[in-house]
PDB file of N, CA and C in Angstrom:
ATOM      1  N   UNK A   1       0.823  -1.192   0.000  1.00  0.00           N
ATOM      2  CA  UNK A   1       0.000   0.000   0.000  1.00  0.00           C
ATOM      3  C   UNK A   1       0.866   1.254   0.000  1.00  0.00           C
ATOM      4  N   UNK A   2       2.155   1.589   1.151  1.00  0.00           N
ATOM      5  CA  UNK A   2       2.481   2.362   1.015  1.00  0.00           C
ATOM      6  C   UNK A   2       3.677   2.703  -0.267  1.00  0.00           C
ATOM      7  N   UNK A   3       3.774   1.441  -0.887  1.00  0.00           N
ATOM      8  CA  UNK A   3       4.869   1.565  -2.061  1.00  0.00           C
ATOM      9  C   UNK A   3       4.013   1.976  -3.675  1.00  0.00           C
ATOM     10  N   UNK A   4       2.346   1.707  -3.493  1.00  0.00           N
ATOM     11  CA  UNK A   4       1.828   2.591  -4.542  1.00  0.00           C
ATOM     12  C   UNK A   4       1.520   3.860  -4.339  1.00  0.00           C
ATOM     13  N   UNK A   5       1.491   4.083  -2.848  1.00  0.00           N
ATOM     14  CA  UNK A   5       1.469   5.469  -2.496  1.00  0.00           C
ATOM     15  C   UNK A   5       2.510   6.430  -3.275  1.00  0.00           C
ATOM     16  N   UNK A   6       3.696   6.024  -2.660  1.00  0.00           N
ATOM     17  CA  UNK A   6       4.456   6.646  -3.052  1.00  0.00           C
ATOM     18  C   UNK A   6       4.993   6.402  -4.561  1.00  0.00           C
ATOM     19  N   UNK A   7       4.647   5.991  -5.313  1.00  0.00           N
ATOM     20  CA  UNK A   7       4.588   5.926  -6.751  1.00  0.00           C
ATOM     21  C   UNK A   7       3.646   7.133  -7.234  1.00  0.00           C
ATOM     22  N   UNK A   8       2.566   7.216  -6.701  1.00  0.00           N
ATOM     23  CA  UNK A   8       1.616   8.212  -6.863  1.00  0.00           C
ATOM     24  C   UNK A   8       2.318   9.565  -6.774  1.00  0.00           C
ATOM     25  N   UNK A   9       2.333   9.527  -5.620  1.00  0.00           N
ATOM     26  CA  UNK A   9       3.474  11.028  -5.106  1.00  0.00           C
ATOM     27  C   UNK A   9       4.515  11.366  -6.009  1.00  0.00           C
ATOM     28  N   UNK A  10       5.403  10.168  -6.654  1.00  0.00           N
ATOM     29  CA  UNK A  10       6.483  10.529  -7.214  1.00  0.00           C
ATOM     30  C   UNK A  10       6.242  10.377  -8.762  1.00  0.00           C
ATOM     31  N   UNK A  11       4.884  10.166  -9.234  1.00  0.00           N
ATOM     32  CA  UNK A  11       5.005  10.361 -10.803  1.00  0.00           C
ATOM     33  C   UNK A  11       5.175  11.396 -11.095  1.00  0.00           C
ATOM     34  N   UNK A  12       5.094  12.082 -12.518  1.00  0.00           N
ATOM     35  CA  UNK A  12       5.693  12.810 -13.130  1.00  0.00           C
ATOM     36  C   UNK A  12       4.828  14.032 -12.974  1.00  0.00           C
ATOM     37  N   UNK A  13       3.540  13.151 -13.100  1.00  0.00           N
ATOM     38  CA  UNK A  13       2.339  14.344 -12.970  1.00  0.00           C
ATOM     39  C   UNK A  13       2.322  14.680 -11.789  1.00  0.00           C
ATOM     40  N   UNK A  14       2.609  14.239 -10.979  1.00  0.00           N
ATOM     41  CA  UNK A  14       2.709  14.901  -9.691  1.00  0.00           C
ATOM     42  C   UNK A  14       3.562  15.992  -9.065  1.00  0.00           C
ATOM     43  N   UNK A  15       5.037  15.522  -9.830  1.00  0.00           N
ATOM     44  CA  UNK A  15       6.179  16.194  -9.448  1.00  0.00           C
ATOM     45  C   UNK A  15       5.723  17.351 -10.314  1.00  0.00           C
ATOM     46  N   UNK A  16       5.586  17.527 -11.867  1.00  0.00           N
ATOM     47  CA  UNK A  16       4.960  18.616 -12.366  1.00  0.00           C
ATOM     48  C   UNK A  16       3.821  19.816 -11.606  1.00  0.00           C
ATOM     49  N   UNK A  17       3.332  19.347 -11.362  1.00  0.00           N
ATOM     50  CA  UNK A  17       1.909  19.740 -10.310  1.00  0.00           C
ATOM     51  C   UNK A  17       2.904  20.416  -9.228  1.00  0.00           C
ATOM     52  N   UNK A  18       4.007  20.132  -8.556  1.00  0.00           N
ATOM     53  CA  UNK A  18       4.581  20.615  -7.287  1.00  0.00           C
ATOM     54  C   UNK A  18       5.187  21.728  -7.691  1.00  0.00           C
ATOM     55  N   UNK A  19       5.920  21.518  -8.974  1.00  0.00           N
ATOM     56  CA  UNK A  19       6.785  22.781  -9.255  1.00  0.00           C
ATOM     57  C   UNK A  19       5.954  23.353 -10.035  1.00  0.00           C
ATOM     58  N   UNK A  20       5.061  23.460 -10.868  1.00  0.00           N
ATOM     59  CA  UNK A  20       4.009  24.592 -11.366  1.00  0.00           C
ATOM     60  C   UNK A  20       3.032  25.242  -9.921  1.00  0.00           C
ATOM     61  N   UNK A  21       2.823  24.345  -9.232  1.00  0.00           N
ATOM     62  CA  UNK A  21       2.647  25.276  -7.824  1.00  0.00           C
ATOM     63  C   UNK A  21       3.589  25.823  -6.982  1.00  0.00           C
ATOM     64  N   UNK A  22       5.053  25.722  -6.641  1.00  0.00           N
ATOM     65  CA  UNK A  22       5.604  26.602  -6.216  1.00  0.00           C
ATOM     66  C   UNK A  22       6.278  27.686  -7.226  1.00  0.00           C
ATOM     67  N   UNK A  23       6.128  27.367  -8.762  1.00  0.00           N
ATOM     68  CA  UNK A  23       5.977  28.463  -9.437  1.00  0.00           C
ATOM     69  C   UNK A  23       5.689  29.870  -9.096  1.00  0.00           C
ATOM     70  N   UNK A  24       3.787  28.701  -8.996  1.00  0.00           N
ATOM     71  CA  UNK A  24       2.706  29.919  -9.108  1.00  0.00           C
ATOM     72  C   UNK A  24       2.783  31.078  -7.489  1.00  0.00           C
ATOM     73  N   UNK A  25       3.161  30.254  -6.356  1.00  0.00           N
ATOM     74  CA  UNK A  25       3.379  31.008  -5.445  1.00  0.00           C
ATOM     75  C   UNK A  25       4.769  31.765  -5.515  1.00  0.00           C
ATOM     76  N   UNK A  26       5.926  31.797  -5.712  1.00  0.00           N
ATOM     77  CA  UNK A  26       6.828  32.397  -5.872  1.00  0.00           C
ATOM     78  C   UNK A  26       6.857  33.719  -6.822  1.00  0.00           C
ATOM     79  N   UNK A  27       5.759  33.665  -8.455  1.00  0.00           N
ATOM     80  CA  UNK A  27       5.325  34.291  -9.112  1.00  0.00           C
ATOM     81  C   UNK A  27       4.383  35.213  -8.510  1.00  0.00           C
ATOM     82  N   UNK A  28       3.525  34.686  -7.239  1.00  0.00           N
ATOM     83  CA  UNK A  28       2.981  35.316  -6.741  1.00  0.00           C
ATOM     84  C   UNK A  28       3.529  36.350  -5.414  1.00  0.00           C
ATOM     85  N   UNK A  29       4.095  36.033  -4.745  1.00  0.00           N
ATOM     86  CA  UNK A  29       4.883  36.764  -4.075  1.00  0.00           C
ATOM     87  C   UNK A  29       5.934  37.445  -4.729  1.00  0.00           C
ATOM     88  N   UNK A  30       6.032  37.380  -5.822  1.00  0.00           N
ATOM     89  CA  UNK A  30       7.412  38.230  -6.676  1.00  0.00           C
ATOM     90  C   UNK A  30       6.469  39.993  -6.899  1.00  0.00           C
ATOM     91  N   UNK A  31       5.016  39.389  -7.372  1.00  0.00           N
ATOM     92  CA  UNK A  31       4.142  39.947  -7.425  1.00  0.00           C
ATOM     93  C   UNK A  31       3.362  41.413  -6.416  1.00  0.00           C
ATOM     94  N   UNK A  32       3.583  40.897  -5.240  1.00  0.00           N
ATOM     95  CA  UNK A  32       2.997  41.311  -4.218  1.00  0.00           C
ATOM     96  C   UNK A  32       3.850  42.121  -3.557  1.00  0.00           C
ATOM     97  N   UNK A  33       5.199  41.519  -3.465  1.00  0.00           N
ATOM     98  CA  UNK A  33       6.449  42.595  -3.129  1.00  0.00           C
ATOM     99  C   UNK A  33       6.800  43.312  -4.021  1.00  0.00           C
ATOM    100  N   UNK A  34       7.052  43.237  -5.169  1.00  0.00           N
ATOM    101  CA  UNK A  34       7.895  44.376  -5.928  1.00  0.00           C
ATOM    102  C   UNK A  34       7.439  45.696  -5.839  1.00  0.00           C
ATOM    103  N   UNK A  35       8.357  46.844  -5.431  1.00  0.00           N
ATOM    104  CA  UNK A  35       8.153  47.884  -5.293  1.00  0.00           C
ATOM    105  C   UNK A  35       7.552  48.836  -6.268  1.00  0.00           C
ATOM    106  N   UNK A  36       6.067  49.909  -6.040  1.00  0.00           N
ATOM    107  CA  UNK A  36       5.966  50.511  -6.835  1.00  0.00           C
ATOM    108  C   UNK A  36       6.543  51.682  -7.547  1.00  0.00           C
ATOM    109  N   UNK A  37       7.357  51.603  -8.406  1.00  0.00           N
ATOM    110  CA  UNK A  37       8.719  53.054  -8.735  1.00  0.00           C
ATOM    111  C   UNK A  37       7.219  53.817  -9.840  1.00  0.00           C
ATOM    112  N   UNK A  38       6.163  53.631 -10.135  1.00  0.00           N
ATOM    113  CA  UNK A  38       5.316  54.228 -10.937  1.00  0.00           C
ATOM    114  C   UNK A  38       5.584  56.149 -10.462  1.00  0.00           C
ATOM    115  N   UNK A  39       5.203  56.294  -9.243  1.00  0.00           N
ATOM    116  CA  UNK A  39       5.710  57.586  -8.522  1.00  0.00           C
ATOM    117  C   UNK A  39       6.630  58.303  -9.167  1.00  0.00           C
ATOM    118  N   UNK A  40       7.989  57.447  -9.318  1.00  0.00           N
ATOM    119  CA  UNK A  40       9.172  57.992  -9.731  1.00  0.00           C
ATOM    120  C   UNK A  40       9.416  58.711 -11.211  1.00  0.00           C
ATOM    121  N   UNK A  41       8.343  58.284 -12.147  1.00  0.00           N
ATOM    122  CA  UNK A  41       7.904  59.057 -13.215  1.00  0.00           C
ATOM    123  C   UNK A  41       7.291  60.322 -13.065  1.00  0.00           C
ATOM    124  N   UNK A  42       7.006  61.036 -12.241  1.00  0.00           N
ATOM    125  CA  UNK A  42       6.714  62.154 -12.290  1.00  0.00           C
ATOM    126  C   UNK A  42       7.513  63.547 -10.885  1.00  0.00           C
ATOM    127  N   UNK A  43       7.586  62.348 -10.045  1.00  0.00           N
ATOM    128  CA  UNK A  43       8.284  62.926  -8.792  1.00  0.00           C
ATOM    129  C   UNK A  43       9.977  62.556  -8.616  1.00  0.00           C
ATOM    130  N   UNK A  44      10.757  63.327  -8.014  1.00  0.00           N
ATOM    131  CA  UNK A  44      12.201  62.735  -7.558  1.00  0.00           C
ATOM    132  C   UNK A  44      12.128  62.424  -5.945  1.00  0.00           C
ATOM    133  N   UNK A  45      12.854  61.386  -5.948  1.00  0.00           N
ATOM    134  CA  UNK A  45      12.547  60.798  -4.635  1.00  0.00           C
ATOM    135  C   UNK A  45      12.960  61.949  -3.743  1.00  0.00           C
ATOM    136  N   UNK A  46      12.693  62.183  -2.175  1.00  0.00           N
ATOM    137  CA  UNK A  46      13.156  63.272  -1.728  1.00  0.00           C
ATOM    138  C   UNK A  46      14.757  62.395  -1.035  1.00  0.00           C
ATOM    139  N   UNK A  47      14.853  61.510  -0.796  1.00  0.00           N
ATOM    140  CA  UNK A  47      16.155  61.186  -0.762  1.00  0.00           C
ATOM    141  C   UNK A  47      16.561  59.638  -1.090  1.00  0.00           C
ATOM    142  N   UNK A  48      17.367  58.699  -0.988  1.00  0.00           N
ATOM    143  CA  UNK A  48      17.747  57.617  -0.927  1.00  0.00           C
ATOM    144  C   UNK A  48      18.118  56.757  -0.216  1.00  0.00           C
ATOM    145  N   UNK A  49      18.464  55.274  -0.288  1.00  0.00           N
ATOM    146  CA  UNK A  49      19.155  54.341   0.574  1.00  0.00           C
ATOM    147  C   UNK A  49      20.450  54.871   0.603  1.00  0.00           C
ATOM    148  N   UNK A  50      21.255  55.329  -0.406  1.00  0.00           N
ATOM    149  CA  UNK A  50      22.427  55.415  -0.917  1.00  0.00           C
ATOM    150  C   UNK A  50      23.297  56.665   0.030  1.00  0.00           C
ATOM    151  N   UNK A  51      21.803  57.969  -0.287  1.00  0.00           N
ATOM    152  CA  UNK A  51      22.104  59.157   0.531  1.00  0.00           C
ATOM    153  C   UNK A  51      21.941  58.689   2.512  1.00  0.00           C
ATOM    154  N   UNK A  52      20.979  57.874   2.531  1.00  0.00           N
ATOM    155  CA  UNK A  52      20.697  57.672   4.469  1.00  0.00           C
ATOM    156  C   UNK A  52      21.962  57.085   5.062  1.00  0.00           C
ATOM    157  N   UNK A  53      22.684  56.121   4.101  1.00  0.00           N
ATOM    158  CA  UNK A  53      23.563  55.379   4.304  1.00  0.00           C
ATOM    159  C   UNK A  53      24.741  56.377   4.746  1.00  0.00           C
ATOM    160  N   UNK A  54      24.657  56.888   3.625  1.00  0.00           N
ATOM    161  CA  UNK A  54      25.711  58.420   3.488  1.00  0.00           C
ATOM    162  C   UNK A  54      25.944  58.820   4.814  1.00  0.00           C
ATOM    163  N   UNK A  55      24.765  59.586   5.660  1.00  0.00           N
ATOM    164  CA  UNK A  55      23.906  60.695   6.354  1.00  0.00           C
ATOM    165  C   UNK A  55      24.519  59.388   7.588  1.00  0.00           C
ATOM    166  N   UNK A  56      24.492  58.247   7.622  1.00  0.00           N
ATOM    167  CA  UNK A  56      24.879  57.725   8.984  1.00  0.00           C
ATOM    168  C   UNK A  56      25.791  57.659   9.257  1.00  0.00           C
ATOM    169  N   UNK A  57      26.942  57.145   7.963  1.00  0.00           N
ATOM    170  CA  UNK A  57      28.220  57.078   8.417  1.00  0.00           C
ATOM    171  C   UNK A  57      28.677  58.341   8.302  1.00  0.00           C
ATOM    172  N   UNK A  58      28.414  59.371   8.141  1.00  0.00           N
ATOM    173  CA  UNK A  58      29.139  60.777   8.518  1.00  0.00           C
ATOM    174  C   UNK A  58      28.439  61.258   9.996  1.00  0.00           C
ATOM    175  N   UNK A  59      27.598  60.999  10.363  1.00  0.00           N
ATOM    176  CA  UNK A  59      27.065  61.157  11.537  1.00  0.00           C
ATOM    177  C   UNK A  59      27.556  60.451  12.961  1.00  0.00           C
ATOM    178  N   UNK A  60      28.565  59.097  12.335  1.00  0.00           N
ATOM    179  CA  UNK A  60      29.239  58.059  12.981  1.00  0.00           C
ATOM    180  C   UNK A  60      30.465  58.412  13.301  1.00  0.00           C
ATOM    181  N   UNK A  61      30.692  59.153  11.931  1.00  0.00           N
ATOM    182  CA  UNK A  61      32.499  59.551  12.268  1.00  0.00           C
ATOM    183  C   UNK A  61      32.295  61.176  12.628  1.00  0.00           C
ATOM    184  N   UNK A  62      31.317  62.004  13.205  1.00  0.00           N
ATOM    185  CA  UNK A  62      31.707  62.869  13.953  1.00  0.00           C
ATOM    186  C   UNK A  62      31.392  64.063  12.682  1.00  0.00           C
ATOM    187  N   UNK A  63      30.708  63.696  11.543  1.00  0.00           N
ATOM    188  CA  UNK A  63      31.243  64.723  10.480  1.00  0.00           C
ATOM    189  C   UNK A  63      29.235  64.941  10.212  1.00  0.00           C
ATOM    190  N   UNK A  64      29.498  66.272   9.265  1.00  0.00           N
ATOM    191  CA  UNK A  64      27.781  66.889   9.141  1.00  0.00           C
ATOM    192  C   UNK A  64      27.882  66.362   7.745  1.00  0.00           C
ATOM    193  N   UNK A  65      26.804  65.239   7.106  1.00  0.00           N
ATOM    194  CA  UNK A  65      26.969  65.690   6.228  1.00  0.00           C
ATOM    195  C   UNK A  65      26.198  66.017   4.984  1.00  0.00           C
ATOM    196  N   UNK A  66      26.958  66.641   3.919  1.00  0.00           N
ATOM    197  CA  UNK A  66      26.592  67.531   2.831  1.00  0.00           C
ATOM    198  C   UNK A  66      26.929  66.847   1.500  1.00  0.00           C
ATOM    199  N   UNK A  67      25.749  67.317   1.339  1.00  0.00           N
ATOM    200  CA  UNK A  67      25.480  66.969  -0.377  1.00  0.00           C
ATOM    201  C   UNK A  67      24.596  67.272  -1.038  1.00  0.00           C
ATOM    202  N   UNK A  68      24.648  67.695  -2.094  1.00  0.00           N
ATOM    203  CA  UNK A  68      23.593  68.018  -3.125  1.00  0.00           C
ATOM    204  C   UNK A  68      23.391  67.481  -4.719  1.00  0.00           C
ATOM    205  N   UNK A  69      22.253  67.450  -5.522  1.00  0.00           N
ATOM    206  CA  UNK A  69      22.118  67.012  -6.196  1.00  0.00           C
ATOM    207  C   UNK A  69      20.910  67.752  -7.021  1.00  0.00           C
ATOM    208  N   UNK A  70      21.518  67.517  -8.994  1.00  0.00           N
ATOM    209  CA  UNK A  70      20.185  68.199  -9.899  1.00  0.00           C
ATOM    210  C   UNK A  70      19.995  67.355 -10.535  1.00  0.00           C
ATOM    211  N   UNK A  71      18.769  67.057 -10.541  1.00  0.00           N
ATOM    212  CA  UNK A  71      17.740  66.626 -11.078  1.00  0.00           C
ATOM    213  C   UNK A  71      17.885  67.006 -13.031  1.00  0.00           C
ATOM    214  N   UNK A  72      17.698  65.989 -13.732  1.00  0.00           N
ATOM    215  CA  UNK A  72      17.880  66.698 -15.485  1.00  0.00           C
ATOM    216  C   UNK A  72      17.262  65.689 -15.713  1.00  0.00           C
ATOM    217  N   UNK A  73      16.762  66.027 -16.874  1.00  0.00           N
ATOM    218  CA  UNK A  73      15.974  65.245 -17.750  1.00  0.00           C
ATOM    219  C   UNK A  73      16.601  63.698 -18.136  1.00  0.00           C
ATOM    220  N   UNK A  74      15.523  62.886 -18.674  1.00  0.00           N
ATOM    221  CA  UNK A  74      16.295  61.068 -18.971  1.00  0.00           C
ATOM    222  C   UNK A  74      16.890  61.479 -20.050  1.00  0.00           C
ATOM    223  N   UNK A  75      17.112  62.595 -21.156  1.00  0.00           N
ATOM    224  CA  UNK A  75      17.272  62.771 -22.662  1.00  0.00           C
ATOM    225  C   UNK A  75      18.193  63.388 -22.189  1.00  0.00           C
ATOM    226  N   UNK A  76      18.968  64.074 -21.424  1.00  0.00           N
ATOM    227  CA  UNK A  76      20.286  64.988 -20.847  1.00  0.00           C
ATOM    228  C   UNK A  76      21.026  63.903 -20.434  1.00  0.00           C
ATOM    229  N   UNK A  77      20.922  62.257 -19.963  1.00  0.00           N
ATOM    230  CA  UNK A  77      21.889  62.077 -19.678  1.00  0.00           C
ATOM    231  C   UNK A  77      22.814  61.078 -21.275  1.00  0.00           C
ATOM    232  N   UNK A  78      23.877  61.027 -20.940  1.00  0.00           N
ATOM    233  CA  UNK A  78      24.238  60.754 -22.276  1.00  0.00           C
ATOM    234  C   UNK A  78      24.359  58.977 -22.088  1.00  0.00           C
ATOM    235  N   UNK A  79      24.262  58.344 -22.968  1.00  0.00           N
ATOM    236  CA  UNK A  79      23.550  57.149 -23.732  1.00  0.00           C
ATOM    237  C   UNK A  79      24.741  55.849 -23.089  1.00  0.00           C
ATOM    238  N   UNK A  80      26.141  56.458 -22.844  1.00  0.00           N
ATOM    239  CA  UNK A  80      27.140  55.495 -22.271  1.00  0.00           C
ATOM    240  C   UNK A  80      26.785  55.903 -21.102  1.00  0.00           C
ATOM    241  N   UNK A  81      26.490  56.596 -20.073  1.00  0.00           N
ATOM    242  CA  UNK A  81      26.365  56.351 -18.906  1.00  0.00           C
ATOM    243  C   UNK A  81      25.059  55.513 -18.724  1.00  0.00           C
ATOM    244  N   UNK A  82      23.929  55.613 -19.272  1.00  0.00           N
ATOM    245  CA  UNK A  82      22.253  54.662 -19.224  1.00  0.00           C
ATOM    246  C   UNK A  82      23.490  53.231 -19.295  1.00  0.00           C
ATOM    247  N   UNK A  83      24.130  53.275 -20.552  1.00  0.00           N
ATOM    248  CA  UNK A  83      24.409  51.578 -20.939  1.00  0.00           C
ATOM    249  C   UNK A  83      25.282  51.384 -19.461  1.00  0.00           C
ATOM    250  N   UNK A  84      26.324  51.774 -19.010  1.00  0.00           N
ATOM    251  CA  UNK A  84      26.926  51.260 -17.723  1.00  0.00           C
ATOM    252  C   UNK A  84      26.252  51.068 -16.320  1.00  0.00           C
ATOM    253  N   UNK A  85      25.360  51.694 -16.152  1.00  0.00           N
ATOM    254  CA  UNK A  85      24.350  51.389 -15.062  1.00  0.00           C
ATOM    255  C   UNK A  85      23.061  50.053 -15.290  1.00  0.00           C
ATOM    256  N   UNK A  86      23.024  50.147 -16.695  1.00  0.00           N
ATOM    257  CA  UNK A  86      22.220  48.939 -17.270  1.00  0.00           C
ATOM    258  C   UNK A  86      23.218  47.504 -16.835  1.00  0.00           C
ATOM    259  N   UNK A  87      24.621  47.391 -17.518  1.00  0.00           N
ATOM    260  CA  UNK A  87      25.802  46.873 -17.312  1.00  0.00           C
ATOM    261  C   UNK A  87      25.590  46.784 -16.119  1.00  0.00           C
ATOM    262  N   UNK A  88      26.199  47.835 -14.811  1.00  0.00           N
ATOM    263  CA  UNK A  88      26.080  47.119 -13.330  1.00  0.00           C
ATOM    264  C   UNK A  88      25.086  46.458 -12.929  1.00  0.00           C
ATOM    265  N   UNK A  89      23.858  46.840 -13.204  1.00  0.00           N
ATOM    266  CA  UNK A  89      22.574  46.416 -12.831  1.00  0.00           C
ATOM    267  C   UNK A  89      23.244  44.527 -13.035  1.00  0.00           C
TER     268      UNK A  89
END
């Protein structure tokens, strides 16, 4: 009994069935988390991970700190810097 059981469990259609369902949940939680950047098309963020990170470790070593940044259009920046950030990505 338990050796057709587990024949059952381990056919093909079954094993198929397991990984099209943790597919579908993984697809689904890929879903549910990904962040909405829609915002970021019309607004600039008011700051970053990159900048807080910044803002702690100068706050760590005793220092204020400063920085600024302008905002330009996606058509101002030039076409090898898009491709190298595409590249790191």
């Amino acid at each position: 009994m338990k050796t057709r059981l587990l024949h059952k469990i381990l056919s093909p259609a079954w094993i198929a069935a397991i990984i099209a369902a943790g597919l579908l949940l993984f697809l689904g939680y890929e879903a549910l988390t990904w962040p909405d950047v829609s915002a970021l098309k019309t607004r600039n963020p008011k700051t970053t991970a990159f900048i807080e990170l910044y803002k702690q470790k100068q706050k760590k070593s005793g220092k204020k700190a400063h920085f600024s940044w302008k905002w330009v259009p996606y058509d101002e920046i030039s076409p090898e810097l898009k491709r190298a950030v595409l590249v790191a990505e």
